[in-house]
Protein backbone atom coordinates (compact mmCIF):
# COMPACT_ATOMS: atom_id res chain seq x y z
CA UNK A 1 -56.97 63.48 26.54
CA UNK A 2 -55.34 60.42 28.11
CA UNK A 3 -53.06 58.07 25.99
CA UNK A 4 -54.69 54.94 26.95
CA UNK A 5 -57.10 54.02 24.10
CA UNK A 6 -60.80 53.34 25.67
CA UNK A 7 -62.53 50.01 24.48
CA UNK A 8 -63.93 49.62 21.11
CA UNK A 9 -61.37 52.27 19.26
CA UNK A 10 -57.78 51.39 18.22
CA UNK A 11 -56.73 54.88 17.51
CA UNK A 12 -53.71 53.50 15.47
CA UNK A 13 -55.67 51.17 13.31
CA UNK A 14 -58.39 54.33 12.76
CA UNK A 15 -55.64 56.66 12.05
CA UNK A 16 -54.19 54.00 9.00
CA UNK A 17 -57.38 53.80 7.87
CA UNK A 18 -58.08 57.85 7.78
CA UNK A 19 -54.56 58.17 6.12
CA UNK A 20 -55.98 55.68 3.39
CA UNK A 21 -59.23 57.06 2.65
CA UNK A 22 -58.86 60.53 3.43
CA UNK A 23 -55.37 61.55 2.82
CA UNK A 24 -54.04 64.41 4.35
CA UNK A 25 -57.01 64.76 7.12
CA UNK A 26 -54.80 63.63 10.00
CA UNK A 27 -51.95 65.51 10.56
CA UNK A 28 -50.09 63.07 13.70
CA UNK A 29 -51.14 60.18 16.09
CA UNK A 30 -54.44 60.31 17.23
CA UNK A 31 -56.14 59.85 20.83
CA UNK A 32 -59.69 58.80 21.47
CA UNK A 33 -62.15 59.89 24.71
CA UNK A 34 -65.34 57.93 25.14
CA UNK A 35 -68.16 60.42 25.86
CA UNK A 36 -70.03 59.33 28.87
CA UNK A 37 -73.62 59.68 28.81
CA UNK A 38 -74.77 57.69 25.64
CA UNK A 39 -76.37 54.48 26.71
CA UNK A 40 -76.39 52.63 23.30
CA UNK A 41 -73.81 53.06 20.31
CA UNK A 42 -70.93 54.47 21.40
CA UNK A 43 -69.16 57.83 20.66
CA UNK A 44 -65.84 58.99 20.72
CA UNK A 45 -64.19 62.28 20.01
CA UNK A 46 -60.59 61.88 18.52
CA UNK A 47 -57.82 64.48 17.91
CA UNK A 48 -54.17 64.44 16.56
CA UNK A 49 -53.76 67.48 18.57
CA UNK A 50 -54.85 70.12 15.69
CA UNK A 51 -58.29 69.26 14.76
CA UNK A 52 -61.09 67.36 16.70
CA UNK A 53 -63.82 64.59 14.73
CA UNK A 54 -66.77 62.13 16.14
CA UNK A 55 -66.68 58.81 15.84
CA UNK A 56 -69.80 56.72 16.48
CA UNK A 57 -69.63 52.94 16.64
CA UNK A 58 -72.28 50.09 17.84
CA UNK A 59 -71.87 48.61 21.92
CA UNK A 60 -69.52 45.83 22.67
CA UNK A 61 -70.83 42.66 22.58
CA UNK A 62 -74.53 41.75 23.12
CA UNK A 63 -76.34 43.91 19.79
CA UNK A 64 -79.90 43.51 18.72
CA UNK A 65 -80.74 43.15 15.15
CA UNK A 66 -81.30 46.51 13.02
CA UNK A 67 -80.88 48.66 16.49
CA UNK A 68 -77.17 49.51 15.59
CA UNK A 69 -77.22 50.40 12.01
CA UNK A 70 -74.18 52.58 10.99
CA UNK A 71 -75.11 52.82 7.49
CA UNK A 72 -78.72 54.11 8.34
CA UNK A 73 -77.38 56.94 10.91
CA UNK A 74 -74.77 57.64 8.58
CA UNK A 75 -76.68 58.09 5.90
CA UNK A 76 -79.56 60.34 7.37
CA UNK A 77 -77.10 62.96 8.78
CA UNK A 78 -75.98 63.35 5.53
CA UNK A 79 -79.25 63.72 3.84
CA UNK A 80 -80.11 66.19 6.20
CA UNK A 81 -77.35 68.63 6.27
CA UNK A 82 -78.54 70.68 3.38
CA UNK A 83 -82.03 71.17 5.16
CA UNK A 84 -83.17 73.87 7.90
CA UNK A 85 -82.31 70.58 10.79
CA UNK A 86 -79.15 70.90 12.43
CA UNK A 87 -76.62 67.93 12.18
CA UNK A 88 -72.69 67.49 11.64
CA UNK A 89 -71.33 66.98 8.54
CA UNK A 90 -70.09 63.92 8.15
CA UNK A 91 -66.69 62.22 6.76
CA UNK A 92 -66.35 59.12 5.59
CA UNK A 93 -68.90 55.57 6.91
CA UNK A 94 -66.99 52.21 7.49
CA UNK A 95 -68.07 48.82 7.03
CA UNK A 96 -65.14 47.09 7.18
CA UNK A 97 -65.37 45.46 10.62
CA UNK A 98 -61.33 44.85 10.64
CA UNK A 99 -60.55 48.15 11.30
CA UNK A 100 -62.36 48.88 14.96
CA UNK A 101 -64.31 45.59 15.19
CA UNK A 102 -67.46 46.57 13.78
CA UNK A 103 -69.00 49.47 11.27
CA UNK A 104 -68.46 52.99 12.27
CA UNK A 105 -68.53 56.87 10.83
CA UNK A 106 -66.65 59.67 11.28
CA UNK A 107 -67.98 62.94 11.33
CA UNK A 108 -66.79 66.64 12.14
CA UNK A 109 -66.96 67.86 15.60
CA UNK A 110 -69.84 70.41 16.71
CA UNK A 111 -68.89 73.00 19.60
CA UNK A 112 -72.15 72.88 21.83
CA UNK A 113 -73.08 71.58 25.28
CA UNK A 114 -75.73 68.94 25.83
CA UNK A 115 -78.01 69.30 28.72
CA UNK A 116 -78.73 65.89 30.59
CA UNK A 117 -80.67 66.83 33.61
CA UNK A 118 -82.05 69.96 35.25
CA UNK A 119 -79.24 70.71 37.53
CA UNK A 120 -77.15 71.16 34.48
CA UNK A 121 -79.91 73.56 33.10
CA UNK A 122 -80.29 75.60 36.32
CA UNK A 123 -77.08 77.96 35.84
CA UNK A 124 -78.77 79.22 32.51
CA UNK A 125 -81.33 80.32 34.63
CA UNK A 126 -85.16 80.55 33.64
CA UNK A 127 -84.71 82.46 30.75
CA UNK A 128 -82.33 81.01 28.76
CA UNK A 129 -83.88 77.86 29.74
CA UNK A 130 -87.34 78.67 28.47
CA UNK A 131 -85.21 79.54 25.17
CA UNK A 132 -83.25 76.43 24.83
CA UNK A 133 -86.30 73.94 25.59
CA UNK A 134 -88.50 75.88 22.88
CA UNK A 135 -85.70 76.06 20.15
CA UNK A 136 -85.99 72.24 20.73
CA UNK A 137 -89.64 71.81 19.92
CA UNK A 138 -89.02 74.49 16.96
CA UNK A 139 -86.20 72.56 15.64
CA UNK A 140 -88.84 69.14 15.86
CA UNK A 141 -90.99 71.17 13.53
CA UNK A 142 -88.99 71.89 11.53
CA UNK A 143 -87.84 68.22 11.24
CA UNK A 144 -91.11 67.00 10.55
CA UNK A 145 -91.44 69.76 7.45
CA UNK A 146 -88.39 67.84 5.79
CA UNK A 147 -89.97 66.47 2.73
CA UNK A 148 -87.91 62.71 2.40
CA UNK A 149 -87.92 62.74 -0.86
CA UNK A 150 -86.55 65.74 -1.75
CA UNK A 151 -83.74 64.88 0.10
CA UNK A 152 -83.10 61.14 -1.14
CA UNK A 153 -84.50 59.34 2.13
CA UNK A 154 -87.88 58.82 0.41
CA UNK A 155 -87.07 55.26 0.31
CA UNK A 156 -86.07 55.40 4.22
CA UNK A 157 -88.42 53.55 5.66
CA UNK A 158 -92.09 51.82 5.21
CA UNK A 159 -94.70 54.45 7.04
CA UNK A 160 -97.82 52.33 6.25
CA UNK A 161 -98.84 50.21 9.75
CA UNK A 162 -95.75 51.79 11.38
CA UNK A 163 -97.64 51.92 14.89
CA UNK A 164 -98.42 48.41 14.68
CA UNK A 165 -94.78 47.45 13.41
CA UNK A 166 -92.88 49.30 16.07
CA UNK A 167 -94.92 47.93 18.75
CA UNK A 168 -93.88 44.48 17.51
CA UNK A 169 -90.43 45.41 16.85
CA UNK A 170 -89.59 46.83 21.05
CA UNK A 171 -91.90 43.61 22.17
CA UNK A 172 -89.30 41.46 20.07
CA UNK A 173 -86.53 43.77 21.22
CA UNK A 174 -87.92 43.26 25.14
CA UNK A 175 -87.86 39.65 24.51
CA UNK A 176 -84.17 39.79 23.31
CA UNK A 177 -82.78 41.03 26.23
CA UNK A 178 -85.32 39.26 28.71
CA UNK A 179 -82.90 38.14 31.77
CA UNK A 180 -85.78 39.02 34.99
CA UNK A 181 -89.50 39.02 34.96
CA UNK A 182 -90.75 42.65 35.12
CA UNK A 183 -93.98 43.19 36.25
CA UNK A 184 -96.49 45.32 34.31
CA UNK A 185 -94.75 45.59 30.95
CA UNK A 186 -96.36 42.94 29.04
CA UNK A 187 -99.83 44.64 30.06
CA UNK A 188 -98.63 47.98 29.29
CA UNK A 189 -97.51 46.38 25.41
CA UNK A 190 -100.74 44.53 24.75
CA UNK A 191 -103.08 47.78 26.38
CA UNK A 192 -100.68 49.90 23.63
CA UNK A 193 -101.95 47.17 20.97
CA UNK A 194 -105.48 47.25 21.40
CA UNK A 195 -105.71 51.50 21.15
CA UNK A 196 -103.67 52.19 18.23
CA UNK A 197 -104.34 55.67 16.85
CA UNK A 198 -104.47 56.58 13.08
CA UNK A 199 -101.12 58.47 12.48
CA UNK A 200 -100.85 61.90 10.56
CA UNK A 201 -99.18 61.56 7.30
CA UNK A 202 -95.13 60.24 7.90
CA UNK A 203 -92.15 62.59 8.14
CA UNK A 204 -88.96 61.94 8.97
CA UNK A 205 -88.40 60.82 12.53
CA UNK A 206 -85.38 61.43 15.25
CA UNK A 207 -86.58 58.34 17.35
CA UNK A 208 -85.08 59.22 20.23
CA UNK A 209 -85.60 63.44 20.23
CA UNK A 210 -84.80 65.13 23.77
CA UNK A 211 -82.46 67.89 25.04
CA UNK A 212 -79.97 65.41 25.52
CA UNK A 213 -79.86 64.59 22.11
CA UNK A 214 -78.55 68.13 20.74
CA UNK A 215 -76.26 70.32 20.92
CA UNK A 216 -76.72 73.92 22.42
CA UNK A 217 -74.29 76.90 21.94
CA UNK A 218 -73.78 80.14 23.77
CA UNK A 219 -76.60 81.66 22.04
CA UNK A 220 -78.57 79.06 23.48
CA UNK A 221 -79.19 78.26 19.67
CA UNK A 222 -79.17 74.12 18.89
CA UNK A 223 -75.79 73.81 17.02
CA UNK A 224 -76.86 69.94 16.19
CA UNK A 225 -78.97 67.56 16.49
CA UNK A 226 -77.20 64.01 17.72
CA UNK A 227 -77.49 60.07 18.15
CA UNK A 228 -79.62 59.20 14.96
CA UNK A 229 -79.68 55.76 15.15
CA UNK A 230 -83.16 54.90 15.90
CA UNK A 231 -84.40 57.59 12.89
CA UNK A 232 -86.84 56.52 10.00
CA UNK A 233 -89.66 57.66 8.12
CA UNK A 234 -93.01 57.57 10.63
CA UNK A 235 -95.33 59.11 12.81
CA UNK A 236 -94.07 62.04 13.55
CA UNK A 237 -96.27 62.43 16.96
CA UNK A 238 -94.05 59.26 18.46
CA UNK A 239 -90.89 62.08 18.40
CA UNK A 240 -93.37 64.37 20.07
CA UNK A 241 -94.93 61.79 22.91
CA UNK A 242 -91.17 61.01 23.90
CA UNK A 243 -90.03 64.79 24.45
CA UNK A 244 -93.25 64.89 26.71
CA UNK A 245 -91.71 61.92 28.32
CA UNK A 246 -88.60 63.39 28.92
CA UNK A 247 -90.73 66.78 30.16
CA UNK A 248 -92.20 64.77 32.81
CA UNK A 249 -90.71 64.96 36.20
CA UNK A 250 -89.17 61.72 37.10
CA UNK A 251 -88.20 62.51 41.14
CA UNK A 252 -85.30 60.07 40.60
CA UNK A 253 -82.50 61.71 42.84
CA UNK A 254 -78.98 60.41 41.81
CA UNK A 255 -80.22 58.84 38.18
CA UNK A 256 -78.25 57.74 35.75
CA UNK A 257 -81.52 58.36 33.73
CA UNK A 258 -82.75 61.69 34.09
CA UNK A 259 -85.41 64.75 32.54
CA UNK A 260 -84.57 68.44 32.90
CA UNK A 261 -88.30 69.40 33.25
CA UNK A 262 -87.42 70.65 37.00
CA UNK A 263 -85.17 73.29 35.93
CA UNK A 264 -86.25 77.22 36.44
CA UNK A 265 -87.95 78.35 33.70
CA UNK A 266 -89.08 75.04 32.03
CA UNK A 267 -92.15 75.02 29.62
CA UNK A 268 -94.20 72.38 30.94
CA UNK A 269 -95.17 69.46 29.12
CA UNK A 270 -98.49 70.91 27.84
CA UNK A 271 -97.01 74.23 26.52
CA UNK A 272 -94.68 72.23 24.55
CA UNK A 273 -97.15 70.38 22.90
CA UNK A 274 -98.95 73.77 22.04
CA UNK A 275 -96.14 75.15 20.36
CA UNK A 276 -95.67 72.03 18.43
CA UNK A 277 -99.33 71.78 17.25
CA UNK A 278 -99.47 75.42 16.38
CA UNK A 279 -96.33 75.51 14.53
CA UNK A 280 -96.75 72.27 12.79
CA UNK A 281 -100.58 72.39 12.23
CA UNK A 282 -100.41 68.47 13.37
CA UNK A 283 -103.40 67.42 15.55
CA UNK A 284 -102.42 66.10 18.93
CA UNK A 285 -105.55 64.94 20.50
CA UNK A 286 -104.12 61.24 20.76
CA UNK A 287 -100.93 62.17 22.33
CA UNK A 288 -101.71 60.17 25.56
CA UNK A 289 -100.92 56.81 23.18
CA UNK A 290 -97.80 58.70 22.07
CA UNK A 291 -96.30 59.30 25.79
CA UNK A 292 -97.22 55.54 27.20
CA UNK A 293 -95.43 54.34 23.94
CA UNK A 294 -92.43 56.50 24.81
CA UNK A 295 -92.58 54.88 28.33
CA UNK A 296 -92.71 51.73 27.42
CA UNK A 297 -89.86 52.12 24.48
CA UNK A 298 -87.96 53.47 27.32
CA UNK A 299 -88.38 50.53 29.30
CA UNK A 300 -87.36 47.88 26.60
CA UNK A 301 -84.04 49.99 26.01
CA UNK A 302 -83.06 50.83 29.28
CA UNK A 303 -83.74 46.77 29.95
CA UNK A 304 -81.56 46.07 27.47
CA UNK A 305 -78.82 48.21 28.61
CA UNK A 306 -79.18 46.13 31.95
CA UNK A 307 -79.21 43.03 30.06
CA UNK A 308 -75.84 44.11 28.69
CA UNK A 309 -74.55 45.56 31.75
CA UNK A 310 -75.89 41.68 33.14
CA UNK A 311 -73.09 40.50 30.60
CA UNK A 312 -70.34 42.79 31.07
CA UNK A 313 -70.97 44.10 27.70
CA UNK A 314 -71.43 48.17 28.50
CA UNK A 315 -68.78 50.55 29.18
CA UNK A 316 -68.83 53.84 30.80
CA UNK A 317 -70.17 55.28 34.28
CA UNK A 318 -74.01 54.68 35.76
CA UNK A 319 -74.79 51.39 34.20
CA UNK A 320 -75.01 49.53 37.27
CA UNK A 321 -78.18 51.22 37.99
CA UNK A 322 -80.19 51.40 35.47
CA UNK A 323 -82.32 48.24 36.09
CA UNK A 324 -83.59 49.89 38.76
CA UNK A 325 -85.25 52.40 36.24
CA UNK A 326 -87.28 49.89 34.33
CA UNK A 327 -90.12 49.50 36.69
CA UNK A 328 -90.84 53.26 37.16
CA UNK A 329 -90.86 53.50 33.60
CA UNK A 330 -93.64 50.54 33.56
CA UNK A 331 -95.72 51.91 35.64
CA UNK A 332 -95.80 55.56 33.78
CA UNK A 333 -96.66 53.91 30.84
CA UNK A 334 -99.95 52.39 31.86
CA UNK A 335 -100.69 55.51 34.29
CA UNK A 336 -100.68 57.56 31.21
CA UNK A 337 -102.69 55.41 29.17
CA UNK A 338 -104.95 54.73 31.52
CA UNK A 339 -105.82 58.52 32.23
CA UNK A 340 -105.55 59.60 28.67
């Protein structure tokens, strides 16, 4: 690791506050890596040259109300750790924005490899591919079999008119980081409005569930399942209609955004959604709806990672071209509502 600290985590001031409230974890100074590839809170793996932990914080700067919660990703790792779904134990949550300049949690770090596009995939070849990408839907499955209450997260979020809420709460969101006009989008959220489907009763939800977003050993087993910050209790089928997203072929060359659904040996999107339905019993005759959400989500957070980047608010590698994204997103979004 290199000694320079990277922005957002004084590993001095973190290390006096891990000798405080966990005595005896840290065994010498500490150094901090930023992991590229997240494009919202921001991770970090520390060591003190012995052991290795996470640390996940919110961006610099520019942060939109409720979308950087520590305490709520924090606190449904933890629920779920004693349940079939595969997460990282976690440490210790901070509030205390003195020590690192906002919240943050520490958690223990997971051996595993995350996939972000399909040229990463393609040395697994199609075999182990097909393996990985299925243990992914099976792993969804078995996240939306989690019964909240049973684990203390019955009180996690409000289920009833969720549809309706979260397409309110990304319009608000796209009108937060509005900086450009972008053609399309405010069609796509009103068309969304007007053919809102009656969920299936609420489980917890990932939010933002895709091979990226877990960790995959050897075995090509998921070791754990990552970046929770978006989770809540909801309609399950909005997890499903964004891993359909991200199983759709995006012909981007060079993307800092991109899907792994041209790798050898790739279910396509329609098998995955079989195996979902048969596994979970769900019905997913409306998933059309599901997948133009997922677009359009897409679109509102990747605009305001531009907005951001507008500022000089982001850190880390790609950033400069992810405005260029928003638009294709757009017009997937109404293409798939339109033919579904």
């Amino acid at each position: 690791m290199s000694s320079a600290p990277p922005p957002g985590l004084d590993p001095e001031q973190l290390r006096r506050f891990l000798d405080r409230e966990r005595p005896g974890l840290v065994s010498g100074p500490l150094e901090a890596r930023l992991i590229e590839g997240g494009r919202s809170n921001l991770t970090y793996v520390v060591t003190d040259g012995t052991g290795r932990w996470v640390v996940r914080r919110p961006p610099l700067g520019h942060v939109l109300a409720t979308a950087h919660d520590m305490r709520r990703e924090h606190r449904v790792i933890s629920a779920l750790h004693t349940t079939a779904v595969p997460v990282p134990e976690t440490l210790l949550l901070c509030e205390d924005d003195s020590v690192l300049g906002a919240p943050f949690y520490v958690m223990e770090f997971v051996e595993g490899t995350p996939y972000r596009s399909a040229r990463e995939l393609a040395p697994l070849g199609p075999e182990r591919t097909r393996a990985a990408v299925l243990g992914l839907v099976d792993t969804l499955v078995d996240l939306h079999a989690v019964d909240p209450a049973a684990v203390g997260l019955g009180d996690f979020g409000r289920p009833e008119g969720f549809l309706d809420r979260q397409l309110r709460r990304w319009g608000k969101q796209l009108d937060a980081s509005r900086g450009r006009e972008l053609d399309g989008i405010d069609e796509l959220h009103a068309a969304l409005g007007r053919s809102l489907p009656a969920s299936p009763a609420p489980t917890v939800i990932h939010g933002d569930y895709r091979l990226d977003n877990v960790l995959i050993d050897g075995d090509d087993r998921i070791r754990a399942v990552l970046d929770w910050e978006m989770s809540t209790l909801g309609d399950p089928l909005t997890d499903l209609g964004l891993l359909v997203m991200y199983s759709t072929p995006l012909d981007l060359p060079d993307s800092p955004v991109s899907t792994t659904a041209t790798a050898p040996g790739h279910p396509s999107a329609a098998e995955l959604v079989e195996r979902y339905a048969a596994r979970s019993g769900r019905d997913t005759s409306a998933l059309a709806w599901y997948t133009a959400f997922a677009w359009f989500k897409l679109a509102v957070i990747l605009e305001g990672i531009h907005y951001r980047w507008t500022l000089g608010q982001t850190v880390g590698a790609g950033f400069d071209r992810i405005g260029d994204l928003v638009p294709v997103f757009i017009e997937h979004g109404l293409t798939t509502l339109q033919e579904g």
